[in-house]
Protein backbone atom coordinates (compact mmCIF):
# COMPACT_ATOMS: atom_id res chain seq x y z
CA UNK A 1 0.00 0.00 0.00
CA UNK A 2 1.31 3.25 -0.82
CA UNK A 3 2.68 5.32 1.91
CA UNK A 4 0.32 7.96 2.01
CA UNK A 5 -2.05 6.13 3.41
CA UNK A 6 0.17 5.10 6.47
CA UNK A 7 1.81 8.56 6.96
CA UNK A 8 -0.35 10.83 5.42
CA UNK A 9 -4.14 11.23 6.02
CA UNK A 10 -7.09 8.96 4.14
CA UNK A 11 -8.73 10.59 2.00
CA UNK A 12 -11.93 9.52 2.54
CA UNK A 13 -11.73 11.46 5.79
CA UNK A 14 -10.38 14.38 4.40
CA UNK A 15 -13.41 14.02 1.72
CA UNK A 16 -15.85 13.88 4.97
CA UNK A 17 -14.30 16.39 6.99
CA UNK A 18 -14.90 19.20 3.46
CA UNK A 19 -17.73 17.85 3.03
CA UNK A 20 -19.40 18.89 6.48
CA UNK A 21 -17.68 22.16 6.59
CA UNK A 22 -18.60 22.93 2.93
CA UNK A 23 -16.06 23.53 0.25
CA UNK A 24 -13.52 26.35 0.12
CA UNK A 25 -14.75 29.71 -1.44
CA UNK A 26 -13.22 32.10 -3.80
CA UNK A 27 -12.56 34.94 -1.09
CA UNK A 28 -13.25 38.74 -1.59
CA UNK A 29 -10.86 41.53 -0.69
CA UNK A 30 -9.61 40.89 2.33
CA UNK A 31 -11.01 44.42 4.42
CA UNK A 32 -8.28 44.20 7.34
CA UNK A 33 -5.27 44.00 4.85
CA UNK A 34 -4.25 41.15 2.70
CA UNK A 35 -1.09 40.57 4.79
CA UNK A 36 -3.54 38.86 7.72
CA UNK A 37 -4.57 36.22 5.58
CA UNK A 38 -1.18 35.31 4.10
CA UNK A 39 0.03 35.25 7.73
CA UNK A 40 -2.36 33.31 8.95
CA UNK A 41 -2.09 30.69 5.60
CA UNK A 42 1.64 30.75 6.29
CA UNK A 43 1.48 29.75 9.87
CA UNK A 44 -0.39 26.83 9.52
CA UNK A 45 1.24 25.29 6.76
CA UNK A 46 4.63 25.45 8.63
CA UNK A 47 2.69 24.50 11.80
CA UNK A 48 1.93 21.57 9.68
CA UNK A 49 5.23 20.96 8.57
CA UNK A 50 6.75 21.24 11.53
CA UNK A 51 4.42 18.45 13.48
CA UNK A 52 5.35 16.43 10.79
CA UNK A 53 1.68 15.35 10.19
CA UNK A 54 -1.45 16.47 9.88
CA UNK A 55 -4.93 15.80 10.76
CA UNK A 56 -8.28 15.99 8.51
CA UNK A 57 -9.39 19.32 10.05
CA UNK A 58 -6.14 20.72 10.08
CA UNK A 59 -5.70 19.59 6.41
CA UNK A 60 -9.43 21.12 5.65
CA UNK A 61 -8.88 24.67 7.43
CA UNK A 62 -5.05 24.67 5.58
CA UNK A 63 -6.97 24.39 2.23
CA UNK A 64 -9.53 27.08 3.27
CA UNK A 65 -6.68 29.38 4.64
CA UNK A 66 -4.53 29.10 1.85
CA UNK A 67 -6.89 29.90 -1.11
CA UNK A 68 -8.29 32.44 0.83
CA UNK A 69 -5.06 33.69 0.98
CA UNK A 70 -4.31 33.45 -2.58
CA UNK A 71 -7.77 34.87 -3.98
CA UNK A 72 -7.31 37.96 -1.63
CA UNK A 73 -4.00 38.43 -3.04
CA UNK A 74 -5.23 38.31 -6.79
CA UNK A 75 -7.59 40.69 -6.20
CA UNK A 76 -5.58 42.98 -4.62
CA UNK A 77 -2.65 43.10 -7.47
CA UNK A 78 -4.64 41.88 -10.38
CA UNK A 79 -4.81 45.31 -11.70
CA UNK A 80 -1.48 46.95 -11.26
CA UNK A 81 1.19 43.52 -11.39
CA UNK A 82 4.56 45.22 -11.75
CA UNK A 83 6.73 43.93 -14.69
CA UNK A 84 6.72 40.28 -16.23
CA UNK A 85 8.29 38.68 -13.53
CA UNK A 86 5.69 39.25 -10.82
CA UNK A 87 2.96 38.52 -13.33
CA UNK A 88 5.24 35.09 -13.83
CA UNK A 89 5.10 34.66 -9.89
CA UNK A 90 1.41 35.44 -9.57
CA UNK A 91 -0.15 33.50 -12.54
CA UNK A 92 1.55 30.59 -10.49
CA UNK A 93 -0.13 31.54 -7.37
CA UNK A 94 -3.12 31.64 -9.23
CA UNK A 95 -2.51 28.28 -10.50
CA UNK A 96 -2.15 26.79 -7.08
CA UNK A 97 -5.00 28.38 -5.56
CA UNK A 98 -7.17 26.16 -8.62
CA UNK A 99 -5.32 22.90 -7.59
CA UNK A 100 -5.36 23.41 -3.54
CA UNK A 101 -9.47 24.10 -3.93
CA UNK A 102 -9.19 20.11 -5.43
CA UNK A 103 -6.77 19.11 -3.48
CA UNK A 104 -8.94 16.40 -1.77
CA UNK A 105 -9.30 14.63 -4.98
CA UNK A 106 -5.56 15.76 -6.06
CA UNK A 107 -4.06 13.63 -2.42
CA UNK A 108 -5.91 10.53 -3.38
CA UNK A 109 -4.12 9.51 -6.62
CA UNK A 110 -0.11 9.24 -6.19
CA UNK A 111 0.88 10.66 -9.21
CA UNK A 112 -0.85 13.55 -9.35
CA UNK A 113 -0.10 14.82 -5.39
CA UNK A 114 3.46 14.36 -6.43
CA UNK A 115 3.61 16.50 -9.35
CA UNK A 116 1.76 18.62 -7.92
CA UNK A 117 4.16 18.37 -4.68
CA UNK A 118 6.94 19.25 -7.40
CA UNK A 119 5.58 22.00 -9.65
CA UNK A 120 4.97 23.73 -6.12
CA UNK A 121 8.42 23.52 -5.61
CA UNK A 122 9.40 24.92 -8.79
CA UNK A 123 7.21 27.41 -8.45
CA UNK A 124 8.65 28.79 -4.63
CA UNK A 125 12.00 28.28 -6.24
CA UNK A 126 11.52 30.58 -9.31
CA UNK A 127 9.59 33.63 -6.88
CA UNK A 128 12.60 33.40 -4.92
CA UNK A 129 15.25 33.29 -7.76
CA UNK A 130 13.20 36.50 -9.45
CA UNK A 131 12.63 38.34 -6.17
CA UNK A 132 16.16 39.31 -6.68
CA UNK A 133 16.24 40.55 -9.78
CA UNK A 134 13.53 43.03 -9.85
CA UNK A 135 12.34 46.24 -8.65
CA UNK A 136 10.89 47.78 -5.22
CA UNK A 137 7.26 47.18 -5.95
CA UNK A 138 8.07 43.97 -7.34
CA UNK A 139 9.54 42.64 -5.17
CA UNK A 140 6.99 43.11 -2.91
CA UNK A 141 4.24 41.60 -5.33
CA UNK A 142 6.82 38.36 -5.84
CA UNK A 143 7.11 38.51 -2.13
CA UNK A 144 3.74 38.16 -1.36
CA UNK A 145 3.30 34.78 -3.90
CA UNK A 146 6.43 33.01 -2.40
CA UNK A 147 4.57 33.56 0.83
CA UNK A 148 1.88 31.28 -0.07
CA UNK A 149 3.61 29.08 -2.51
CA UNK A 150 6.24 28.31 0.77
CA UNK A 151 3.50 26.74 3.11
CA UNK A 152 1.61 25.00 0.20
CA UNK A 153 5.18 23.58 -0.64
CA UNK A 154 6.18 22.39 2.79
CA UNK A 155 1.84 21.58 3.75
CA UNK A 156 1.61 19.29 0.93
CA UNK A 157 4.81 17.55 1.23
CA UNK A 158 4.82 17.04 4.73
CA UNK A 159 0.76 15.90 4.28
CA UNK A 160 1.78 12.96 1.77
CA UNK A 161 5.14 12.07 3.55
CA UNK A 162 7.58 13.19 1.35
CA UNK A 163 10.08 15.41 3.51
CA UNK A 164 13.31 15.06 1.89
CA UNK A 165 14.95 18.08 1.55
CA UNK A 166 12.25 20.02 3.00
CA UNK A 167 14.28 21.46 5.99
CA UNK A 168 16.27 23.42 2.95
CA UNK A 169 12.81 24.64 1.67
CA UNK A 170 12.07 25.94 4.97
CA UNK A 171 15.06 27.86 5.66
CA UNK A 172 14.57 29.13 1.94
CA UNK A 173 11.38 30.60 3.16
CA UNK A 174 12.45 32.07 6.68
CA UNK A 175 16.01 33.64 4.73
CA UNK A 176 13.68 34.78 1.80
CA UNK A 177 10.79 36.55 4.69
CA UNK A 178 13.93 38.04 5.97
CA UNK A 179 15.35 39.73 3.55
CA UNK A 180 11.86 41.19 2.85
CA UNK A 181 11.75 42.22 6.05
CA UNK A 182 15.39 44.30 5.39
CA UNK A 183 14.64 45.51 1.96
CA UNK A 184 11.03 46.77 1.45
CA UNK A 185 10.57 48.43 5.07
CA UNK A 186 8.05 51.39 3.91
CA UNK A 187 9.99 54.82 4.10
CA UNK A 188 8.75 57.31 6.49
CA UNK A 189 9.17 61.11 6.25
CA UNK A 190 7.79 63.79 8.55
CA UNK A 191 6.71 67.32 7.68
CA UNK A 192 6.84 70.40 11.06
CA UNK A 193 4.79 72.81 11.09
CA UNK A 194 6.72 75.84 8.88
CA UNK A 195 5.67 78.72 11.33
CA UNK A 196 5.66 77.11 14.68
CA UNK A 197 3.59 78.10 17.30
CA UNK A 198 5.29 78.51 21.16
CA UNK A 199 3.85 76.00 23.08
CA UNK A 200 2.78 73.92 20.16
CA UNK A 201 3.59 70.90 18.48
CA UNK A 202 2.29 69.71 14.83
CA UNK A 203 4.42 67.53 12.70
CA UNK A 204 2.54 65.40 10.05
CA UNK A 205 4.15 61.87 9.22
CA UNK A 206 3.78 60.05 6.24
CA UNK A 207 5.20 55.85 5.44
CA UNK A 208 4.84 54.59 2.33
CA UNK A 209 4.94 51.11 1.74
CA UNK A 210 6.59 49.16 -1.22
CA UNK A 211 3.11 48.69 -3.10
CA UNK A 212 2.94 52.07 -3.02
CA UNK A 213 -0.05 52.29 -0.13
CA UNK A 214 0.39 55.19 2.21
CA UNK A 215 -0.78 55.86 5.73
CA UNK A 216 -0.45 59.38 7.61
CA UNK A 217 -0.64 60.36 11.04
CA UNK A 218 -0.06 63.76 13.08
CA UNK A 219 1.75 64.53 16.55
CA UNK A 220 -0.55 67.76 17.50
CA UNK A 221 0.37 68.94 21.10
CA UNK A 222 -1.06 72.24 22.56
CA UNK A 223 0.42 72.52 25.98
CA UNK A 224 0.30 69.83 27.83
CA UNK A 225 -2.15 68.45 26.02
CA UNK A 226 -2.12 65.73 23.14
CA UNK A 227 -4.94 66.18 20.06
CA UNK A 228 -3.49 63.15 18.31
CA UNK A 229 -0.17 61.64 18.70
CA UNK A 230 2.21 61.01 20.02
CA UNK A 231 2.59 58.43 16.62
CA UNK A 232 4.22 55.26 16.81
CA UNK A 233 6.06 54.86 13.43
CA UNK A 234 6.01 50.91 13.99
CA UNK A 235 2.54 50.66 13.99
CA UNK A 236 2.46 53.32 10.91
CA UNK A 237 4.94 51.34 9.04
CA UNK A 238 2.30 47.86 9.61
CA UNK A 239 -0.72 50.20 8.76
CA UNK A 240 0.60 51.58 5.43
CA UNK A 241 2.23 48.10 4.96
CA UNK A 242 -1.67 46.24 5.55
CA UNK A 243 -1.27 44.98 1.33
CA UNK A 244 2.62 44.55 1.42
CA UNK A 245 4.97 41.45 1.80
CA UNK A 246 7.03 43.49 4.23
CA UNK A 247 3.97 43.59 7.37
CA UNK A 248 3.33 39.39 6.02
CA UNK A 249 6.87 38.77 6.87
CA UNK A 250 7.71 40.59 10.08
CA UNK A 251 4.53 38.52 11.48
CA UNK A 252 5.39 35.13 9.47
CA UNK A 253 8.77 35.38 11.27
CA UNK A 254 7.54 36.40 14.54
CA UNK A 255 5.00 33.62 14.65
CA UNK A 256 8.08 31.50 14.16
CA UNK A 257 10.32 32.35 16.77
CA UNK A 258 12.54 34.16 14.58
């Protein structure tokens, strides 16, 4: 008997388990920020990976997570993909997301998981190869593909027992989150008031992420007394950052231990 069906999951209970919490949906724009749901797909695919197994529900929510994930992110770039590279990147995301809503039917027939276990691969390979060899908003738009191309990769091996090599795709993943994390922090400038007032404070700060988002918040203090502000850049950085790889990765890596 093939070893799926000793290490992996039967997928007749994987069949049960979608079929009484209803099939996966094509998701809508995500309204808190497409970063939450790639975070959240992220974390339980390496959650996954790193038990070593995986259960029926776990293997059900992973395939509701992840093209969640993956639909929020189409709709998010769909209309402004930056160069052919991250259009590359994101038809293969797309790709996936079609497969993983099947992927009950995909697990049950040897062949096919495995190629599909492998095209996966090639696919977080090839975002990470081109993520350095583009541009600031591409990069972020590759970014946020190899972020759910990663889990799917190390989810779907893991699920079918075939682990080989998958502690290198792991640390491909963490390494590529990180230098995300170093190269497409949003930049942050800050604007004083040109005729200052004694006693009064009013500086206007602006970040600006790598997809180009923005998010502005003022420090207005008369007196003693605060009218907005004091601003914490961090959490300005995150907010303009709510669409962009570089808030996914800080959080992926933090739910990590890293």
């Amino acid at each position: 008997m093939w070893r799926k069906r000793l290490c992996g999951i039967a997928a007749p209970a994987v069949a049960l388990a979608m079929l009484l919490t209803g099939p996966a949906q094509p998701a809508q724009a995500n309204a808190d920020g497409i970063s939450d749901s790639i975070v959240d797909a992220a974390l339980i695919g390496w959650n996954i990976y790193r038990s070593g197994s995986a259960t029926p529900e776990q293997i059900v929510e992973f395939v509701r997570i992840v093209t969640g994930a993956l639909g929020d992110l189409e709709n998010e770039v769909k209309d402004h993909i930056d160069g052919l590279e991250a259009r590359e990147v994101l038809s293969h995301a797309s790709r996936a997301r079609k497969d993983m809503l099947n992927y009950e039917y995909i697990r049950d027939n040897e062949i096919t998981v495995e190629v599909f276990a492998m095209q996966v691969g090639q696919y977080a390979e090839n975002a990470n190869y081109k993520y350095g060899a583009v541009g600031r908003k591409a990069k972020d738009q590759i970014g946020l593909g190899a972020q759910v191309l990663y889990p799917i990769l190390l989810a779907v091996r893991t699920d079918i027992g075939w682990t080989n090599g998958l502690d290198e795709d792991d640390l491909a993943y963490r390494q590529l989150n990180q230098r995300i994390v170093a190269d497409l922090e949003p930049r942050c400038t800050r604007i004083s008031d040109p005729e200052p007032i004694p006693g009064r404070i009013y500086v206007r700060h602006e970040c600006e992420a790598a997809n180009g988002e923005k998010a502005v918040a003022v420090d207005h203090k008369v007196g003693d007394t605060w009218h907005s502000g004091p601003v914490n850049l961090d959490n300005l950085k995150l907010e303009a950052a709510r669409n962009s790889s570089w808030s996914a990765a800080r959080r992926i890596l933090a739910g990590q231990g890293q």
